[in-house]
C-alpha atoms as a PDB file:
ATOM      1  CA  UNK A   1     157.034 281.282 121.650  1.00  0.00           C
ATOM      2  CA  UNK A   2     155.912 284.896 121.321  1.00  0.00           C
ATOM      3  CA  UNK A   3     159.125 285.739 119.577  1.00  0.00           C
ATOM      4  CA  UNK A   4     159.331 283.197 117.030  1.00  0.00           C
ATOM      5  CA  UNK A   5     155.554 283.584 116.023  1.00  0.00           C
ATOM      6  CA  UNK A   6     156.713 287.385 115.590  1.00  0.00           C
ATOM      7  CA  UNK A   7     159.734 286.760 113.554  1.00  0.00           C
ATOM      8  CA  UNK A   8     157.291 284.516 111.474  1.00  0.00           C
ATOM      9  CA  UNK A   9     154.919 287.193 111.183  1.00  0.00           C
ATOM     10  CA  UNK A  10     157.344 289.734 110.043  1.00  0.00           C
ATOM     11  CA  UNK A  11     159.236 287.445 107.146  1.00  0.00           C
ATOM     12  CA  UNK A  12     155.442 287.137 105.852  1.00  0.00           C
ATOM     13  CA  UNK A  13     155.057 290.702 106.048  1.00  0.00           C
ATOM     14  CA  UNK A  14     158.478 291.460 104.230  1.00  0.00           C
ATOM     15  CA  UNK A  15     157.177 288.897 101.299  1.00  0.00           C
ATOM     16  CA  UNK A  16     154.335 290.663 100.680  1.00  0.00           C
ATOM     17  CA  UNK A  17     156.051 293.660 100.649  1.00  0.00           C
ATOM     18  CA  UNK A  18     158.201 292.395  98.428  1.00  0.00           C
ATOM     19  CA  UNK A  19     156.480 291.117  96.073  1.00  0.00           C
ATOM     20  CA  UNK A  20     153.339 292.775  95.666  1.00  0.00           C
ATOM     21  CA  UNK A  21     155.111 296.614  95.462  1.00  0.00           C
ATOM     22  CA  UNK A  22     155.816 297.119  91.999  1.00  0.00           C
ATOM     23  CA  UNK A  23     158.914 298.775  92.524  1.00  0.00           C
ATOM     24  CA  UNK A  24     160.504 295.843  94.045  1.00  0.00           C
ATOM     25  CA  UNK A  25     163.895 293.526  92.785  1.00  0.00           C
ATOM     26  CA  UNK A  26     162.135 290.356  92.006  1.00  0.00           C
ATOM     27  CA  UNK A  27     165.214 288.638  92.913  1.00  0.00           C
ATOM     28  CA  UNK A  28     165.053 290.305  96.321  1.00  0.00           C
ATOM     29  CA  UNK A  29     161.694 288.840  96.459  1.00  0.00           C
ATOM     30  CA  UNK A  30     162.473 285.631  95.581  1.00  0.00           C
ATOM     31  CA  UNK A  31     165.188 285.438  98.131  1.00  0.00           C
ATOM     32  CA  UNK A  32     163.025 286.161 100.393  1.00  0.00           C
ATOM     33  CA  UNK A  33     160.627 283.164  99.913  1.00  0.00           C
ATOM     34  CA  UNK A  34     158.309 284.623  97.288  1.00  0.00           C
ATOM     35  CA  UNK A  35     156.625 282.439  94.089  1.00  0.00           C
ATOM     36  CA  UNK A  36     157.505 282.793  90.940  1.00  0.00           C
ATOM     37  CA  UNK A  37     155.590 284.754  88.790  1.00  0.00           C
ATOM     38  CA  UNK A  38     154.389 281.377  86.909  1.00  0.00           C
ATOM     39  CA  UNK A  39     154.278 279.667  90.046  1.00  0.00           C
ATOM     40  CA  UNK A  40     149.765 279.204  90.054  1.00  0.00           C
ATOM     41  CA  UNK A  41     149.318 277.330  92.932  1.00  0.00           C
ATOM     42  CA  UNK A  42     151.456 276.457  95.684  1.00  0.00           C
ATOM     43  CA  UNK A  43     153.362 273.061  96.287  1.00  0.00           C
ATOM     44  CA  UNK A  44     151.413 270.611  97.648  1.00  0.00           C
ATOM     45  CA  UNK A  45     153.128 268.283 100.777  1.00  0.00           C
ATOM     46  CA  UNK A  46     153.241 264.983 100.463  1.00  0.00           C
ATOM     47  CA  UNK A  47     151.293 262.437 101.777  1.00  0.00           C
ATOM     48  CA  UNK A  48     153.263 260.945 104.679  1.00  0.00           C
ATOM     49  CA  UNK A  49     153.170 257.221 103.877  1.00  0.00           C
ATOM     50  CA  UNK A  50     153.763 253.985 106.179  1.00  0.00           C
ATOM     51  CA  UNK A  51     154.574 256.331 109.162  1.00  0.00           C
ATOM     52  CA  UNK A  52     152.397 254.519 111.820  1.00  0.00           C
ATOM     53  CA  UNK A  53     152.308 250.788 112.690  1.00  0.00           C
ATOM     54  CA  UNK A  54     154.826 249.517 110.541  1.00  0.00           C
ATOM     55  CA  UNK A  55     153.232 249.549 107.289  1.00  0.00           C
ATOM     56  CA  UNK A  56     156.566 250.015 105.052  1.00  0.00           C
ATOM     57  CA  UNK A  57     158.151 247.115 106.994  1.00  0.00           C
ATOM     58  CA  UNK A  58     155.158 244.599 106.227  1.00  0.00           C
ATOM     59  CA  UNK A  59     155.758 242.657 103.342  1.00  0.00           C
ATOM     60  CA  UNK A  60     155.256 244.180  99.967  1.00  0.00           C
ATOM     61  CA  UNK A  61     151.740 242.112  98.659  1.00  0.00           C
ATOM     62  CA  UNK A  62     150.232 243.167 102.026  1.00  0.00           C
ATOM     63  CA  UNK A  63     151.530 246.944 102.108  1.00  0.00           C
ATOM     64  CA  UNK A  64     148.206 247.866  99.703  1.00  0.00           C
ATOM     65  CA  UNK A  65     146.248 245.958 101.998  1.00  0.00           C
ATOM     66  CA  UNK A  66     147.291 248.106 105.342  1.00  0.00           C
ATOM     67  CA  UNK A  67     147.010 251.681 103.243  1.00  0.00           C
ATOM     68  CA  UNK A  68     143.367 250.395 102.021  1.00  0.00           C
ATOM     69  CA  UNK A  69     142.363 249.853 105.598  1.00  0.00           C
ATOM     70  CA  UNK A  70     144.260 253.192 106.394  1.00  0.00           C
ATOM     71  CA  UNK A  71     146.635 251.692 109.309  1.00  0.00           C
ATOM     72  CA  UNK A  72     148.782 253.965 107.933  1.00  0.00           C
ATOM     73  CA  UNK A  73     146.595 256.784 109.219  1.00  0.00           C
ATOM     74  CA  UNK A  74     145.105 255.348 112.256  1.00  0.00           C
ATOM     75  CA  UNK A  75     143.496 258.979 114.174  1.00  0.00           C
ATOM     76  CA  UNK A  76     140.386 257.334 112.520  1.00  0.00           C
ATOM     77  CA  UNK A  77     140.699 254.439 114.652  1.00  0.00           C
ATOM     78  CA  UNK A  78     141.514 255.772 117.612  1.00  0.00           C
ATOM     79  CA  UNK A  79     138.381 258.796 117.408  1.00  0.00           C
ATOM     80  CA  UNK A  80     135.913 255.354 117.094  1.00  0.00           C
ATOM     81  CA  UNK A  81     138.265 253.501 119.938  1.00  0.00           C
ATOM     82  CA  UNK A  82     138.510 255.926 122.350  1.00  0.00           C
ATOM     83  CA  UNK A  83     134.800 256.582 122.885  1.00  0.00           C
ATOM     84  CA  UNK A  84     134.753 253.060 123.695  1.00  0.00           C
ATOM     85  CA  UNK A  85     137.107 252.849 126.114  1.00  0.00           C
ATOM     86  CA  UNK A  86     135.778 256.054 127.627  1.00  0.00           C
ATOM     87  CA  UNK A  87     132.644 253.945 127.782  1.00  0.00           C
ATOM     88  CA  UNK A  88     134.190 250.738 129.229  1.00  0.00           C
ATOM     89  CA  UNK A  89     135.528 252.765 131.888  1.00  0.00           C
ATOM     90  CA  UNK A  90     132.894 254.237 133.083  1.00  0.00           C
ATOM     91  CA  UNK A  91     130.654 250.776 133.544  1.00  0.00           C
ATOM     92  CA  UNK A  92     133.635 249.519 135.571  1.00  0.00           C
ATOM     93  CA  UNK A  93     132.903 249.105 139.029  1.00  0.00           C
ATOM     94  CA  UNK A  94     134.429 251.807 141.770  1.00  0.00           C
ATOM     95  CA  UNK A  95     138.174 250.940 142.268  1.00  0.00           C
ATOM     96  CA  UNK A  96     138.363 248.474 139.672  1.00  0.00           C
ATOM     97  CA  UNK A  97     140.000 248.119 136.341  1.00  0.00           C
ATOM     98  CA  UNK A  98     138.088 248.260 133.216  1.00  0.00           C
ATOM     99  CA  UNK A  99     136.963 245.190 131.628  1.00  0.00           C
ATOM    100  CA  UNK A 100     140.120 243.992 129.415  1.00  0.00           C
ATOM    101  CA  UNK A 101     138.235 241.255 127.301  1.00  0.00           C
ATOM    102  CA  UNK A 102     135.628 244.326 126.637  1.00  0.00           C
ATOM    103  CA  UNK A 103     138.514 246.470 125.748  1.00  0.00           C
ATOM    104  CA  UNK A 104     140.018 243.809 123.399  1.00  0.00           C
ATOM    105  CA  UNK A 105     137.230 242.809 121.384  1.00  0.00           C
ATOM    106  CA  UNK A 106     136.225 246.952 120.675  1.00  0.00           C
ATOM    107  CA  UNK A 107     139.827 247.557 120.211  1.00  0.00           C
ATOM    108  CA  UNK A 108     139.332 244.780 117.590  1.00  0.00           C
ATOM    109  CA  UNK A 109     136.310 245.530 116.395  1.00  0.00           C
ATOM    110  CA  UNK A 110     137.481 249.257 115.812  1.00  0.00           C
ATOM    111  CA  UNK A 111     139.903 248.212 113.594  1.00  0.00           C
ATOM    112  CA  UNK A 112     138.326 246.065 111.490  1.00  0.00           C
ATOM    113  CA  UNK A 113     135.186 248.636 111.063  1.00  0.00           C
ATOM    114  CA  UNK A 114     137.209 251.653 110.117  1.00  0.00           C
ATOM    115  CA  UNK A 115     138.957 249.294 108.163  1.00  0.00           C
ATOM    116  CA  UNK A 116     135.763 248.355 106.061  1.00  0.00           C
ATOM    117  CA  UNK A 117     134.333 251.864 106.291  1.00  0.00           C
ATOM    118  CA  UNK A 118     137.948 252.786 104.390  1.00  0.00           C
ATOM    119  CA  UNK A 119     137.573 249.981 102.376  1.00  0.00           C
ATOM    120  CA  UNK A 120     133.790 250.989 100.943  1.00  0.00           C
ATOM    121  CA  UNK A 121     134.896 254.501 100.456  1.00  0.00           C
ATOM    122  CA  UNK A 122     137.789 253.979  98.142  1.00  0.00           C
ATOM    123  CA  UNK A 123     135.296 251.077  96.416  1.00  0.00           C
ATOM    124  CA  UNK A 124     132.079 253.746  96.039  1.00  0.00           C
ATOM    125  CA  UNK A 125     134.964 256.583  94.428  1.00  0.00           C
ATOM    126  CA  UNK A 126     137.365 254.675  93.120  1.00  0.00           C
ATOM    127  CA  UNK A 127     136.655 256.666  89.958  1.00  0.00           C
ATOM    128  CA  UNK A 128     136.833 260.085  91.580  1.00  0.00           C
ATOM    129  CA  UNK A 129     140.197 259.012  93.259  1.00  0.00           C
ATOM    130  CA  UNK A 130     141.991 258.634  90.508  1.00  0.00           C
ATOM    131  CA  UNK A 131     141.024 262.769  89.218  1.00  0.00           C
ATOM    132  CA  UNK A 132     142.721 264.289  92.938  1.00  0.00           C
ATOM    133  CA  UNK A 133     145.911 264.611  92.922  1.00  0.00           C
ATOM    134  CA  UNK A 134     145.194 263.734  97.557  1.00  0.00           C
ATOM    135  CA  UNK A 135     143.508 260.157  96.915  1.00  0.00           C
ATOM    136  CA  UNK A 136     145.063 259.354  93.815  1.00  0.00           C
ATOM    137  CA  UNK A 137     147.573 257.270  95.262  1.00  0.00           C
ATOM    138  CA  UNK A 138     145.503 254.949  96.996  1.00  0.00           C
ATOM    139  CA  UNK A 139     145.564 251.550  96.444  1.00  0.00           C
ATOM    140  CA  UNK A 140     142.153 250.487  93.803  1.00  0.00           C
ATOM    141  CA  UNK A 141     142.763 254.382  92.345  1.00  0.00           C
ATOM    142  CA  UNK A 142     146.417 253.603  91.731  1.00  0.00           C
ATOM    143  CA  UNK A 143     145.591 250.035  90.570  1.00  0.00           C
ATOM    144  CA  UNK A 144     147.703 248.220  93.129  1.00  0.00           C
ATOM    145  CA  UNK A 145     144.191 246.582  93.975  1.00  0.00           C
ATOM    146  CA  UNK A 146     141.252 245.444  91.718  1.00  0.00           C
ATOM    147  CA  UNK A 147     138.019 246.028  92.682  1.00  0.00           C
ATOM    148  CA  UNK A 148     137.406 242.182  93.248  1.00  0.00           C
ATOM    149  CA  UNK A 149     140.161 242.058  95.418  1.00  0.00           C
ATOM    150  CA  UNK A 150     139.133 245.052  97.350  1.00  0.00           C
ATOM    151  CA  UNK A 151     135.417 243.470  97.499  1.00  0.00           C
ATOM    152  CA  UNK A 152     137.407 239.798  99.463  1.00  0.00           C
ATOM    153  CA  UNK A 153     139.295 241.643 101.418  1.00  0.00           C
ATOM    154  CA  UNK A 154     135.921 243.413 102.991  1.00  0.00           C
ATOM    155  CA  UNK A 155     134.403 240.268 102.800  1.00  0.00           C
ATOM    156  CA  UNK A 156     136.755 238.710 105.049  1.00  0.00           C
ATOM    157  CA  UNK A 157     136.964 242.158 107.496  1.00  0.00           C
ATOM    158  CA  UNK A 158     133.378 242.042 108.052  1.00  0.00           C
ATOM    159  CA  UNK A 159     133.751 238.083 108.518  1.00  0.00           C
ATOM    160  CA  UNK A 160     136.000 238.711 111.354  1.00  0.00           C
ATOM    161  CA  UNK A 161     134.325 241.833 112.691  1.00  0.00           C
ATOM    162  CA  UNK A 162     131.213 239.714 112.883  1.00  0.00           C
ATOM    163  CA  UNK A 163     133.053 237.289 115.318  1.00  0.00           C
ATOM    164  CA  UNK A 164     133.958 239.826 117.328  1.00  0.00           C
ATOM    165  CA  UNK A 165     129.963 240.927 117.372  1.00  0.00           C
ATOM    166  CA  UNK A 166     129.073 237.882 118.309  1.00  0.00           C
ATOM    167  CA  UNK A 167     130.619 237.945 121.503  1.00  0.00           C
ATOM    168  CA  UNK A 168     128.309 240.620 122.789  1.00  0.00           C
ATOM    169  CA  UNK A 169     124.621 240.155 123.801  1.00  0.00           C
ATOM    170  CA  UNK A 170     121.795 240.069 121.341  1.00  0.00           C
ATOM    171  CA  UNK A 171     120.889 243.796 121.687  1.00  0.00           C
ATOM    172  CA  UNK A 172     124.349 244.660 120.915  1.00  0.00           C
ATOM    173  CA  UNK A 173     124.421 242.199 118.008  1.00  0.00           C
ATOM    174  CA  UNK A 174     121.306 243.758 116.760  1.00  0.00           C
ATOM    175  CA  UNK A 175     122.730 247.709 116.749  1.00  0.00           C
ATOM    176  CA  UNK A 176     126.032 246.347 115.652  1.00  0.00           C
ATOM    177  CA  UNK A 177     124.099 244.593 112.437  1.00  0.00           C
ATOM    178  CA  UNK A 178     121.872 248.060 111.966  1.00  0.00           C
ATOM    179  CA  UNK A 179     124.645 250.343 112.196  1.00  0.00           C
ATOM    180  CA  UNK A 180     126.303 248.529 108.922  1.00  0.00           C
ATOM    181  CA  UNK A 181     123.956 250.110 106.804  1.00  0.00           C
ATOM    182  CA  UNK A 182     125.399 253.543 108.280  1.00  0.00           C
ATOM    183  CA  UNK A 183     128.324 252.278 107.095  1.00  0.00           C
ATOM    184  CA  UNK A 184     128.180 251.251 103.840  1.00  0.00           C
ATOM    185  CA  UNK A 185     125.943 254.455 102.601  1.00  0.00           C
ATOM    186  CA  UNK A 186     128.021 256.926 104.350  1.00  0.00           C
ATOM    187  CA  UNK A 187     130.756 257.410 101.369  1.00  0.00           C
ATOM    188  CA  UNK A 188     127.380 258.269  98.989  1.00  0.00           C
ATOM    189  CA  UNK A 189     125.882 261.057 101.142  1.00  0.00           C
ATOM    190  CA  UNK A 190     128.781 262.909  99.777  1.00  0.00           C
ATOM    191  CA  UNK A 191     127.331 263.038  96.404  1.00  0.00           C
ATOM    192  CA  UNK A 192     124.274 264.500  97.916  1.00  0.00           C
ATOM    193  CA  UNK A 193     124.843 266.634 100.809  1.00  0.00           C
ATOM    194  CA  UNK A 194     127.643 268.685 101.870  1.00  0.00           C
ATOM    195  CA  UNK A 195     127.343 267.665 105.364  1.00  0.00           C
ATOM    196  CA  UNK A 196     128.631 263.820 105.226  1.00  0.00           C
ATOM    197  CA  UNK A 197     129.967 263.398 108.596  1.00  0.00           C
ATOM    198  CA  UNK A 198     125.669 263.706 110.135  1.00  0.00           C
ATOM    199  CA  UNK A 199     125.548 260.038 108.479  1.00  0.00           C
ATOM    200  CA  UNK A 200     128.952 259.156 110.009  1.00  0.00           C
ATOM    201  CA  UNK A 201     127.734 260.898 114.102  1.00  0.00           C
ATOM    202  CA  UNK A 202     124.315 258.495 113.298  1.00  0.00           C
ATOM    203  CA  UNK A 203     126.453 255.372 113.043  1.00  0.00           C
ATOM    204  CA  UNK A 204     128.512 256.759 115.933  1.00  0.00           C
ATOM    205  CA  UNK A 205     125.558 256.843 118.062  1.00  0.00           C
ATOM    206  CA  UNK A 206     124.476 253.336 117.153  1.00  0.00           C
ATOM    207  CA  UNK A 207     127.921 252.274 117.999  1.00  0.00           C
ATOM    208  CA  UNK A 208     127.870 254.552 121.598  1.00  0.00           C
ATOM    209  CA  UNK A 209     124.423 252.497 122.423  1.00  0.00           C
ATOM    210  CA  UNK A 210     126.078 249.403 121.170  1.00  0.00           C
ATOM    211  CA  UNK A 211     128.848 249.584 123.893  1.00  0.00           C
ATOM    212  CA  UNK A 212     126.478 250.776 126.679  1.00  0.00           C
ATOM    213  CA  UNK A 213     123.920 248.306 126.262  1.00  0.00           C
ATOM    214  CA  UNK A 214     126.477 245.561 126.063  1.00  0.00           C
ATOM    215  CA  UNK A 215     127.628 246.838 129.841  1.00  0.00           C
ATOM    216  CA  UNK A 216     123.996 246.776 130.885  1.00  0.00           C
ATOM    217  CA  UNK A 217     123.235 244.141 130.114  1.00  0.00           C
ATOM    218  CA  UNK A 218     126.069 241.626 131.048  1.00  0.00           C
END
């Protein structure tokens, strides 16, 4: 390990040498991995696409559908599962299993919620998208989905996260209800604050009292 990171250390040293001296072949530079003198800004890597669950293999009308909800990407997903299970775990009793049905419906519910979260974002900045050369291939931004679509196809994610709500106590359905305000306002505090994500650890900590009260209490 210590050798490679070396040898990787030294060809960046030898391109700056390179290139920057101004005595230096510029075809000697370029061999060695240098930009072009009209090269501005560096090549940007591509957005790996359809990688994870499948998405590429769905078929085509729903393949917008799965990027919107970001099942493509699904780190998001698992950062709000985990927690959950972590959770579960813990308010299983000594020697036992955790609670399967409890791990199904958050598993579920996870889904569906970082789903609509995804969904609201790319609604709220649809506009913005479409000027960044990152987001400006997803779906509404790229016009594979109209906005009215986009607004049925939340409709019917927070339908069925809803039934998965109401399989929890009241408490939980109350926190679960509260924490969708979290949700939907989140993608604006970016247009007022540079520090987003202390909307997104709020509805976090809804959903972390969600789960624990729902153990409590059952």
């Amino acid at each position: 390990m210590l050798g490679s990171r070396g040898a990787w250390g030294a060809g960046r040293l030898a391109r700056a040498w390179l290139w920057g001296s101004p005595g230096r072949c510029p075809a000697l530079a370029r061999a060695a991995g240098a930009p072009r003198r009209g090269d501005r800004h560096p090549q940007a890597w591509p957005e790996p696409r359809g990688r994870s669950l499948g998405v590429n293999s769905a078929p085509r009308p729903l393949q917008p559908y799965l990027r919107l909800m970001r099942l493509d990407r699904p780190i998001g997903t698992w950062l709000l599962y985990l927690p959950c299970t972590w959770s579960i775990g813990l308010a299983a009793e000594p020697g036992c299993f955790p609670d399967w049905y409890m791990l199904t419906l958050f598993g579920t519910g996870a889904i569906l919620m970082r789903g609509a979260g995804c969904t609201i974002n790319d609604m709220w900045d649809r506009e913005y998208d479409k000027k960044v050369t990152r987001t400006a291939n997803r779906p509404i931004a790229a016009g594979n989905i109209s906005t009215f679509q986009s607004f049925v196809f939340l409709g019917g994610q927070l339908t069925l996260a809803l039934g998965v709500l109401l399989c929890l106590n009241y408490y939980s359905i109350a926190l679960g209800a509260a924490s969708l305000l979290l949700v939907v306002t989140y993608p604006l505090m970016k247009r007022i604050t540079y520090w987003p994500q202390l909307a997104l650890g709020e509805k976090r900590s809804v959903a972390g009292e969600q789960r624990l009260k729902a153990h409590v209490t059952a």
